[in-house]
PDB file of N, CA and C in Angstrom:
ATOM      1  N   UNK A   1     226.139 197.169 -57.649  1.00  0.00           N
ATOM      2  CA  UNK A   1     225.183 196.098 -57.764  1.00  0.00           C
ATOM      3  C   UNK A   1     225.181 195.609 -59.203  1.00  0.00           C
ATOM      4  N   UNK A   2     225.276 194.612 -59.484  1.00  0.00           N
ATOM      5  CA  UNK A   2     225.494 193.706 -60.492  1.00  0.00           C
ATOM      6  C   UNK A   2     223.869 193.227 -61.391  1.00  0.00           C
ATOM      7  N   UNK A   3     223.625 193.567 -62.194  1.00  0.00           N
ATOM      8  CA  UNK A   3     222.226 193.232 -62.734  1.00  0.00           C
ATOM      9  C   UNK A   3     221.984 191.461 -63.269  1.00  0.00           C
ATOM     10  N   UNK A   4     221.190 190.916 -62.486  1.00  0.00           N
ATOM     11  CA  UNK A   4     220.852 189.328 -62.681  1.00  0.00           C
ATOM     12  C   UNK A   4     220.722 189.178 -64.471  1.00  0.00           C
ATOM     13  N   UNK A   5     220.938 188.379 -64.795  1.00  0.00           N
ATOM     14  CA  UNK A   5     220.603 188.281 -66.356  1.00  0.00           C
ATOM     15  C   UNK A   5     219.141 188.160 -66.766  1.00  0.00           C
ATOM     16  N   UNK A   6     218.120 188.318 -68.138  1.00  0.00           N
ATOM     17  CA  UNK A   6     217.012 188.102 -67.908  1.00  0.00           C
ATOM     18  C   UNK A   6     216.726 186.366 -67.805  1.00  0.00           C
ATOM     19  N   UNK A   7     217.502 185.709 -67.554  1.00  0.00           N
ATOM     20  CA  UNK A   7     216.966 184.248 -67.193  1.00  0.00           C
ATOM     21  C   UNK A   7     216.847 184.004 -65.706  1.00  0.00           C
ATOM     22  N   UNK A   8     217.289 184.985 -64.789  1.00  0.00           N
ATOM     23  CA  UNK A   8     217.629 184.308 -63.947  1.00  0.00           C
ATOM     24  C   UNK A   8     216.037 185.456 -62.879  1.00  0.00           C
ATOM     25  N   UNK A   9     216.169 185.182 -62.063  1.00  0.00           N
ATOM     26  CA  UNK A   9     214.923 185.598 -61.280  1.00  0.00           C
ATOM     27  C   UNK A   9     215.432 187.283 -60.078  1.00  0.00           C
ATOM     28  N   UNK A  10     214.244 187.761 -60.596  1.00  0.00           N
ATOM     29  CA  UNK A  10     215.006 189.062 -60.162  1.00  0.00           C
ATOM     30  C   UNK A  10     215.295 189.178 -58.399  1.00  0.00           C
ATOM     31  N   UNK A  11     214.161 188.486 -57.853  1.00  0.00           N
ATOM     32  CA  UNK A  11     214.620 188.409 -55.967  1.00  0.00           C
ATOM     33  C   UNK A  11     215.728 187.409 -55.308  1.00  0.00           C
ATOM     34  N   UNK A  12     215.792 186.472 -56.119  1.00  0.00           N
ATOM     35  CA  UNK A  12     216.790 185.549 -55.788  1.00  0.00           C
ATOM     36  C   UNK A  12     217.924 185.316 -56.705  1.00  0.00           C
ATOM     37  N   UNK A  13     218.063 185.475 -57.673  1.00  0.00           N
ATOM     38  CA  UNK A  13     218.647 185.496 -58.963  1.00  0.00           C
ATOM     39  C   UNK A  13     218.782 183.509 -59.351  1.00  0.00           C
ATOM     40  N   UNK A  14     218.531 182.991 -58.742  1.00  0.00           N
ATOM     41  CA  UNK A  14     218.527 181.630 -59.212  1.00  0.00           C
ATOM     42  C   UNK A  14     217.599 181.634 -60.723  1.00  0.00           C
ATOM     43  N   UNK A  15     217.784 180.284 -61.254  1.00  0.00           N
ATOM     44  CA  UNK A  15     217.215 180.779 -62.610  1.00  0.00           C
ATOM     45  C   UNK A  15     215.503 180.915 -62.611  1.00  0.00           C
ATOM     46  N   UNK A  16     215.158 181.454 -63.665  1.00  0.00           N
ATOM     47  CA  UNK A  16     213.786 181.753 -63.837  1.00  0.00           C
ATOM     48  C   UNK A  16     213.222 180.664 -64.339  1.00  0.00           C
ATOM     49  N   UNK A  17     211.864 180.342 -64.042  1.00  0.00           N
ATOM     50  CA  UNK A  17     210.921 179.543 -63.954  1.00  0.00           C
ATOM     51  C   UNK A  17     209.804 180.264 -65.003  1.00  0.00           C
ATOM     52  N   UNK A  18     209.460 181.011 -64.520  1.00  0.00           N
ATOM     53  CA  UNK A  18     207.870 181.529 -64.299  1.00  0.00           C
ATOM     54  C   UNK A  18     208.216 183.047 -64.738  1.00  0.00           C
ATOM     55  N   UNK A  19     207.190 183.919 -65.788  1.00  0.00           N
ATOM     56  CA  UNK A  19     207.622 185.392 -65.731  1.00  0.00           C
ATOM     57  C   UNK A  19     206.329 185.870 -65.462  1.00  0.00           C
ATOM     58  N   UNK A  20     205.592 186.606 -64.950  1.00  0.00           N
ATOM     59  CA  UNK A  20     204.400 187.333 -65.062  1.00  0.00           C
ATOM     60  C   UNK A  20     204.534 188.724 -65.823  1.00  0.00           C
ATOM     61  N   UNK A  21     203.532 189.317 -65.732  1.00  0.00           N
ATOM     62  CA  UNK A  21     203.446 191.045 -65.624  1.00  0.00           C
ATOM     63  C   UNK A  21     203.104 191.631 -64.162  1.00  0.00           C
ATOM     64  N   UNK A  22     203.974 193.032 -63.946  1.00  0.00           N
ATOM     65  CA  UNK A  22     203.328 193.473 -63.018  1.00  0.00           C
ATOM     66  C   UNK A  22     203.271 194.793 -63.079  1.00  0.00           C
ATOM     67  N   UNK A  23     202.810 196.125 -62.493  1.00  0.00           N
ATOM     68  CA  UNK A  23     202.713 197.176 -62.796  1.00  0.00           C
ATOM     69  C   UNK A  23     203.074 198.224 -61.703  1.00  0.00           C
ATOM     70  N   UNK A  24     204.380 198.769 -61.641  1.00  0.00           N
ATOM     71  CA  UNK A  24     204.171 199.844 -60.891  1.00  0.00           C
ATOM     72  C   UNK A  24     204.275 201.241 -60.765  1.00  0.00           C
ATOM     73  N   UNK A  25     204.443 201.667 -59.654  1.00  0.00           N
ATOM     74  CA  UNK A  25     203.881 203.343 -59.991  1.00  0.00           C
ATOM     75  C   UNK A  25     204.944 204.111 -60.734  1.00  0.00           C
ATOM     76  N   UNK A  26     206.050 203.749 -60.711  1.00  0.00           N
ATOM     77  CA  UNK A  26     207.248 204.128 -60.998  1.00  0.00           C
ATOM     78  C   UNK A  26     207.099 204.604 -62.625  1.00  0.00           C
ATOM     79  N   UNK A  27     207.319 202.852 -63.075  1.00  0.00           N
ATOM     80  CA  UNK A  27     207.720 202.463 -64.076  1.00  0.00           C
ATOM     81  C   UNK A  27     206.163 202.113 -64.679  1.00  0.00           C
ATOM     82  N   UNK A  28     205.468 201.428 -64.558  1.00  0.00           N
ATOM     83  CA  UNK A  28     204.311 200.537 -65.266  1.00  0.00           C
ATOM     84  C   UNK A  28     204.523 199.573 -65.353  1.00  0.00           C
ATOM     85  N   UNK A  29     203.993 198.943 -66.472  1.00  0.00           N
ATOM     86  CA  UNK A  29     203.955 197.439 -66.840  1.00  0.00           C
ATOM     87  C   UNK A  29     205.457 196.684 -67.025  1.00  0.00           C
ATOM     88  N   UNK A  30     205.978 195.866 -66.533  1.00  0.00           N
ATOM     89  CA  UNK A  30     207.245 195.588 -66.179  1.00  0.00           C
ATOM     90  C   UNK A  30     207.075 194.022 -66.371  1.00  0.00           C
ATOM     91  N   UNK A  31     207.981 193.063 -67.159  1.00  0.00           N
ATOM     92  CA  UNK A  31     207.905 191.756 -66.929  1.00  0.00           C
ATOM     93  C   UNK A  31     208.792 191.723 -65.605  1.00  0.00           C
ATOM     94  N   UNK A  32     208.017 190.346 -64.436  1.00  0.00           N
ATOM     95  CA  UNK A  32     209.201 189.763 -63.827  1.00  0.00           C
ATOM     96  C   UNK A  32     209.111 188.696 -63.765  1.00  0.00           C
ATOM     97  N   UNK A  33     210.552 188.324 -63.448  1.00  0.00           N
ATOM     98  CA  UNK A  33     211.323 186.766 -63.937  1.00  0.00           C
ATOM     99  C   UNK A  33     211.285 186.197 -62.309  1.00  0.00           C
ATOM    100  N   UNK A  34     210.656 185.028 -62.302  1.00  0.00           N
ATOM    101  CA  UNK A  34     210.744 184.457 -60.840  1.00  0.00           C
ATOM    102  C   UNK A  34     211.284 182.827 -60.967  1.00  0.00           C
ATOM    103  N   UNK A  35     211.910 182.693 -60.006  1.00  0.00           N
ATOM    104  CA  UNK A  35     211.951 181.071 -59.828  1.00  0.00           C
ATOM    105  C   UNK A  35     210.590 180.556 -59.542  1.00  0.00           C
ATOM    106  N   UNK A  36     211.036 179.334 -59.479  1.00  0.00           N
ATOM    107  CA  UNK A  36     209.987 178.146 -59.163  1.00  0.00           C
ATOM    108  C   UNK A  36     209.243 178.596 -57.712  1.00  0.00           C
ATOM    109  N   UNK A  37     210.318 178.938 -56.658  1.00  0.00           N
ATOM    110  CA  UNK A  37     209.839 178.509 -55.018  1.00  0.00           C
ATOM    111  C   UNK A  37     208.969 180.243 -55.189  1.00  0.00           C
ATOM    112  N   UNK A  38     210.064 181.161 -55.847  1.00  0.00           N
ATOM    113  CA  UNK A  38     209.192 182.369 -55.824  1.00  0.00           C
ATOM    114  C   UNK A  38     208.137 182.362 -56.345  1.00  0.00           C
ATOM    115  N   UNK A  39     208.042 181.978 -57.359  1.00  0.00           N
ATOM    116  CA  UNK A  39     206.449 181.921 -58.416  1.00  0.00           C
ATOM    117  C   UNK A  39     205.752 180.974 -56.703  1.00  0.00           C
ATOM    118  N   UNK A  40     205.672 180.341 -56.902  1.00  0.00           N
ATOM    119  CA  UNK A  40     204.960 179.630 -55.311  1.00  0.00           C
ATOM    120  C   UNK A  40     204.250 180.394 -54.572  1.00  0.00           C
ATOM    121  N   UNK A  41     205.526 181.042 -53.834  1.00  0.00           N
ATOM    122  CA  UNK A  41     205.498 181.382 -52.735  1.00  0.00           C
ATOM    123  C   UNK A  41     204.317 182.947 -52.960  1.00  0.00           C
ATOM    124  N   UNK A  42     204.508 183.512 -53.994  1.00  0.00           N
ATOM    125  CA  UNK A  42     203.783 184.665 -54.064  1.00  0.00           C
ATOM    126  C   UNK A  42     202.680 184.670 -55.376  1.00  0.00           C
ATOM    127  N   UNK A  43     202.377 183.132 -55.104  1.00  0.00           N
ATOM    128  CA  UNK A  43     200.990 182.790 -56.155  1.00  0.00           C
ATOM    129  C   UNK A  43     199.648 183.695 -55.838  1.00  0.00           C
ATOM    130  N   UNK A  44     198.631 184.159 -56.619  1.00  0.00           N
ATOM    131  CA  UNK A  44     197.497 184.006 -56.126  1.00  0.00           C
ATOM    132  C   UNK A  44     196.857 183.153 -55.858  1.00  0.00           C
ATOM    133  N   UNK A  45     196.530 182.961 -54.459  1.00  0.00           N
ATOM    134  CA  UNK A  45     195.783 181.778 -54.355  1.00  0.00           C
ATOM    135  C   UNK A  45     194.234 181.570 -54.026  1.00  0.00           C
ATOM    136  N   UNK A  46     193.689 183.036 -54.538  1.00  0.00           N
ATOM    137  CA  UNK A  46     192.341 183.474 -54.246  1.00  0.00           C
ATOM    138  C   UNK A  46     191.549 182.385 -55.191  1.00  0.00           C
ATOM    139  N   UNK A  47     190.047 182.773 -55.260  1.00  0.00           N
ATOM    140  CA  UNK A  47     189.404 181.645 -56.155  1.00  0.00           C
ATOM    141  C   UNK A  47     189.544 182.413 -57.948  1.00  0.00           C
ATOM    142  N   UNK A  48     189.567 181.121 -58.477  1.00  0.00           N
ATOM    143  CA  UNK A  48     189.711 181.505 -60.056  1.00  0.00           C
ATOM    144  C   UNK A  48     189.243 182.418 -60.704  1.00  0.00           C
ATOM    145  N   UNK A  49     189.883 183.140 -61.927  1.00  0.00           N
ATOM    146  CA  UNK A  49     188.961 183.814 -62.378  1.00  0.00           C
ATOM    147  C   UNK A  49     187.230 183.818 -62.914  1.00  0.00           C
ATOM    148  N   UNK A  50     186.992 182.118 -63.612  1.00  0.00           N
ATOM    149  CA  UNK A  50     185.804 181.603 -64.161  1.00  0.00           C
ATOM    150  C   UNK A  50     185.887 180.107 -63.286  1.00  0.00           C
ATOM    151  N   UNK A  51     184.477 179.788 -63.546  1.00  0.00           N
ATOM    152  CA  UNK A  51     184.369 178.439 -62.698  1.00  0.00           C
ATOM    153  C   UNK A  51     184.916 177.647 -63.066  1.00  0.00           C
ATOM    154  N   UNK A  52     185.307 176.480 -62.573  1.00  0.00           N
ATOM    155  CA  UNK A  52     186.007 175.545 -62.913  1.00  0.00           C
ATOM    156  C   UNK A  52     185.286 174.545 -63.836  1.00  0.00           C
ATOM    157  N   UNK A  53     184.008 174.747 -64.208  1.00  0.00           N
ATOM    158  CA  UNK A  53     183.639 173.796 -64.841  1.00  0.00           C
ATOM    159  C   UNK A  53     183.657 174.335 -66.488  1.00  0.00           C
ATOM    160  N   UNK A  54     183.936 175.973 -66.437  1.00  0.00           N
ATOM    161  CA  UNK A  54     184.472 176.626 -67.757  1.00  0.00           C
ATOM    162  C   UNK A  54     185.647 176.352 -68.169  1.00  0.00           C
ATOM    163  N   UNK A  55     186.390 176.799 -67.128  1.00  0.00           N
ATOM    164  CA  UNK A  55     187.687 175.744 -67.458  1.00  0.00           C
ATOM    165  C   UNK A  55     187.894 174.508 -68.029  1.00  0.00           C
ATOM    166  N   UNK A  56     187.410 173.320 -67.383  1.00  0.00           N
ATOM    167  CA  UNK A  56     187.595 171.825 -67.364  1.00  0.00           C
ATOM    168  C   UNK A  56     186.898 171.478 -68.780  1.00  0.00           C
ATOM    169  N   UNK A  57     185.907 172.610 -69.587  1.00  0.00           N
ATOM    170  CA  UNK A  57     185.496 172.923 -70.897  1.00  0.00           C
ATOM    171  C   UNK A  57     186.272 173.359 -71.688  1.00  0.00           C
ATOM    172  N   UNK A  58     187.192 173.859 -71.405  1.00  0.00           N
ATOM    173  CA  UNK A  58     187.968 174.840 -72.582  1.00  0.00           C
ATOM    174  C   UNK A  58     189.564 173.528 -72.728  1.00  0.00           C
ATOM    175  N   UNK A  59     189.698 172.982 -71.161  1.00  0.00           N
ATOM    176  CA  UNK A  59     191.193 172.000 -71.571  1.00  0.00           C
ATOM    177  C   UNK A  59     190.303 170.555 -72.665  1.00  0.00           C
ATOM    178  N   UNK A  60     189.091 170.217 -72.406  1.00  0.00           N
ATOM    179  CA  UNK A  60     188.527 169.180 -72.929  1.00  0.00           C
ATOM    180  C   UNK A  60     188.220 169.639 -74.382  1.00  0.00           C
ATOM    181  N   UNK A  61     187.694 170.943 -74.808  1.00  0.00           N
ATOM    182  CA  UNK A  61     187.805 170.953 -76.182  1.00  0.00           C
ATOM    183  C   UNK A  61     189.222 171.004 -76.929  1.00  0.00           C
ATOM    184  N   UNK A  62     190.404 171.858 -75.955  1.00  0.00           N
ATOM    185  CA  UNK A  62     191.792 171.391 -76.738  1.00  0.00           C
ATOM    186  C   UNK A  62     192.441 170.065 -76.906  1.00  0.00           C
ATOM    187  N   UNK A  63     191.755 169.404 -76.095  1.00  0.00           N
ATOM    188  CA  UNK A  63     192.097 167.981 -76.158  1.00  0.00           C
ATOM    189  C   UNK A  63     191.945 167.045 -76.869  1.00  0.00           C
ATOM    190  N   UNK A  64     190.456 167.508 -77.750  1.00  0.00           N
ATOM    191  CA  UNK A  64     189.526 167.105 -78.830  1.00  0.00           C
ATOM    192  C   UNK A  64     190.200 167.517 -79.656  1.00  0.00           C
ATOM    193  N   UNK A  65     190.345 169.108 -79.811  1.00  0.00           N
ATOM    194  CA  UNK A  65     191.129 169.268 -81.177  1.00  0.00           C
ATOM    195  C   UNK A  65     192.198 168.533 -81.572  1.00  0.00           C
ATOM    196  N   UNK A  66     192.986 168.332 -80.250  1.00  0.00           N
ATOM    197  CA  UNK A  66     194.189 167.591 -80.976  1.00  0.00           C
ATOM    198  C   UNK A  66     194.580 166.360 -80.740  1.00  0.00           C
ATOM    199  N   UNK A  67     193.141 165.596 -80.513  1.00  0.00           N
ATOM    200  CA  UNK A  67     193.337 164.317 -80.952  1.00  0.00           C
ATOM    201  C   UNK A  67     193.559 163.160 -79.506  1.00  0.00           C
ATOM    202  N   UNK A  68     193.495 163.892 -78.247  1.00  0.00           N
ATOM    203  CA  UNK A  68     194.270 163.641 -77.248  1.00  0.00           C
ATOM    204  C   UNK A  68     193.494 163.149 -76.150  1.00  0.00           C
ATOM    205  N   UNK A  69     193.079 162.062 -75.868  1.00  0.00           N
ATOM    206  CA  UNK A  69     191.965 161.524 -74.632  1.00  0.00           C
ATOM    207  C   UNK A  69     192.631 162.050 -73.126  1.00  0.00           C
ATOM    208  N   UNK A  70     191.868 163.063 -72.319  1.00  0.00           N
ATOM    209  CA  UNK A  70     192.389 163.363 -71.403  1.00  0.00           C
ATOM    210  C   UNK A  70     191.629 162.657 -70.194  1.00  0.00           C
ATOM    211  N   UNK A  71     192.167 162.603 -68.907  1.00  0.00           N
ATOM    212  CA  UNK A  71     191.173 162.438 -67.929  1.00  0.00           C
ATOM    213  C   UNK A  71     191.459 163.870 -66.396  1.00  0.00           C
ATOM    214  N   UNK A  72     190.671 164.781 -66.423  1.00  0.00           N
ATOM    215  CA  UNK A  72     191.091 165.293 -65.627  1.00  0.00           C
ATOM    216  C   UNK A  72     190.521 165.143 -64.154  1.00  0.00           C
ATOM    217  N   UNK A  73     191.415 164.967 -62.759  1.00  0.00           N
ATOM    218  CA  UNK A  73     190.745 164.884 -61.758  1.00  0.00           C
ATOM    219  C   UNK A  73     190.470 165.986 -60.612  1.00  0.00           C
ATOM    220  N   UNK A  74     189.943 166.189 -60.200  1.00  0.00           N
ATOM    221  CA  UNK A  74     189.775 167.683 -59.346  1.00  0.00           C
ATOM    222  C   UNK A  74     189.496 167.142 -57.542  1.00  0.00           C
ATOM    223  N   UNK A  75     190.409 167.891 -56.702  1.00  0.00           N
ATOM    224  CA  UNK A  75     189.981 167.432 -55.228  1.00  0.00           C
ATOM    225  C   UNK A  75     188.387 167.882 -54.937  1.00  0.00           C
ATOM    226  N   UNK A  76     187.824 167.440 -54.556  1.00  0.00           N
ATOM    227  CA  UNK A  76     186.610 168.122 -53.937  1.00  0.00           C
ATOM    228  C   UNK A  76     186.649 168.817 -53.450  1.00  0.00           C
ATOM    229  N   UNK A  77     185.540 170.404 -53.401  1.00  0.00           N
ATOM    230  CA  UNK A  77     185.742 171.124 -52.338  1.00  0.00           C
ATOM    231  C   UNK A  77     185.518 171.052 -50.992  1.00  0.00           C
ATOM    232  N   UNK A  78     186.589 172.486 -49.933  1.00  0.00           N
ATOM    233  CA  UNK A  78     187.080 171.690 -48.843  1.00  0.00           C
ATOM    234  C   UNK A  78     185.226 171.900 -48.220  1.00  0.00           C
ATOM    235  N   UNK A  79     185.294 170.572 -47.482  1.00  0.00           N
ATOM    236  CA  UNK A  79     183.799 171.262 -46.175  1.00  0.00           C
ATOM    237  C   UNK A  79     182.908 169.593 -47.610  1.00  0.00           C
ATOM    238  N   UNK A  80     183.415 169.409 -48.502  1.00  0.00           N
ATOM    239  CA  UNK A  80     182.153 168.623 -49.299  1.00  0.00           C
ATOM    240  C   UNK A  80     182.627 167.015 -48.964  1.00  0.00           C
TER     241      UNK A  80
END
């Protein structure tokens, strides 16, 4: 077995996109290298860590700092 390079994505070997951390029992803390469709496909897609209106605070003050008029838009939530 031939080892993917670190650019390229370790389940598919196409190139890397996206790297996270992950941790397992083996080894521990381990970077992995994912493509695009992989990063996707095995997103969390639970709810955020902080509300979104902490968020939509923290991109609007970097935006200020650097000078940069943003407009951000958000879907409504689903059921509203």
């Amino acid at each position: 077995m031939t080892a993917a390079s670190s650019s390229s994505a370790r389940a598919c070997g196409d190139p890397a996109r996206s790297t996270r951390i992950i941790t397992t029992s083996d080894h521990g803390r381990r970077w992995l290298d994912l493509c695009r469709d992989c990063m996707l496909a095995t997103a969390d897609r639970g709810r955020p860590a902080v509300p979104l209106a902490d968020t939509l605070a923290v991109l609007r003050a970097a935006a200020e700092e650097a000078g940069v008029t943003v407009r951000v838009l958000v879907d409504p939530p689903k059921g509203a």
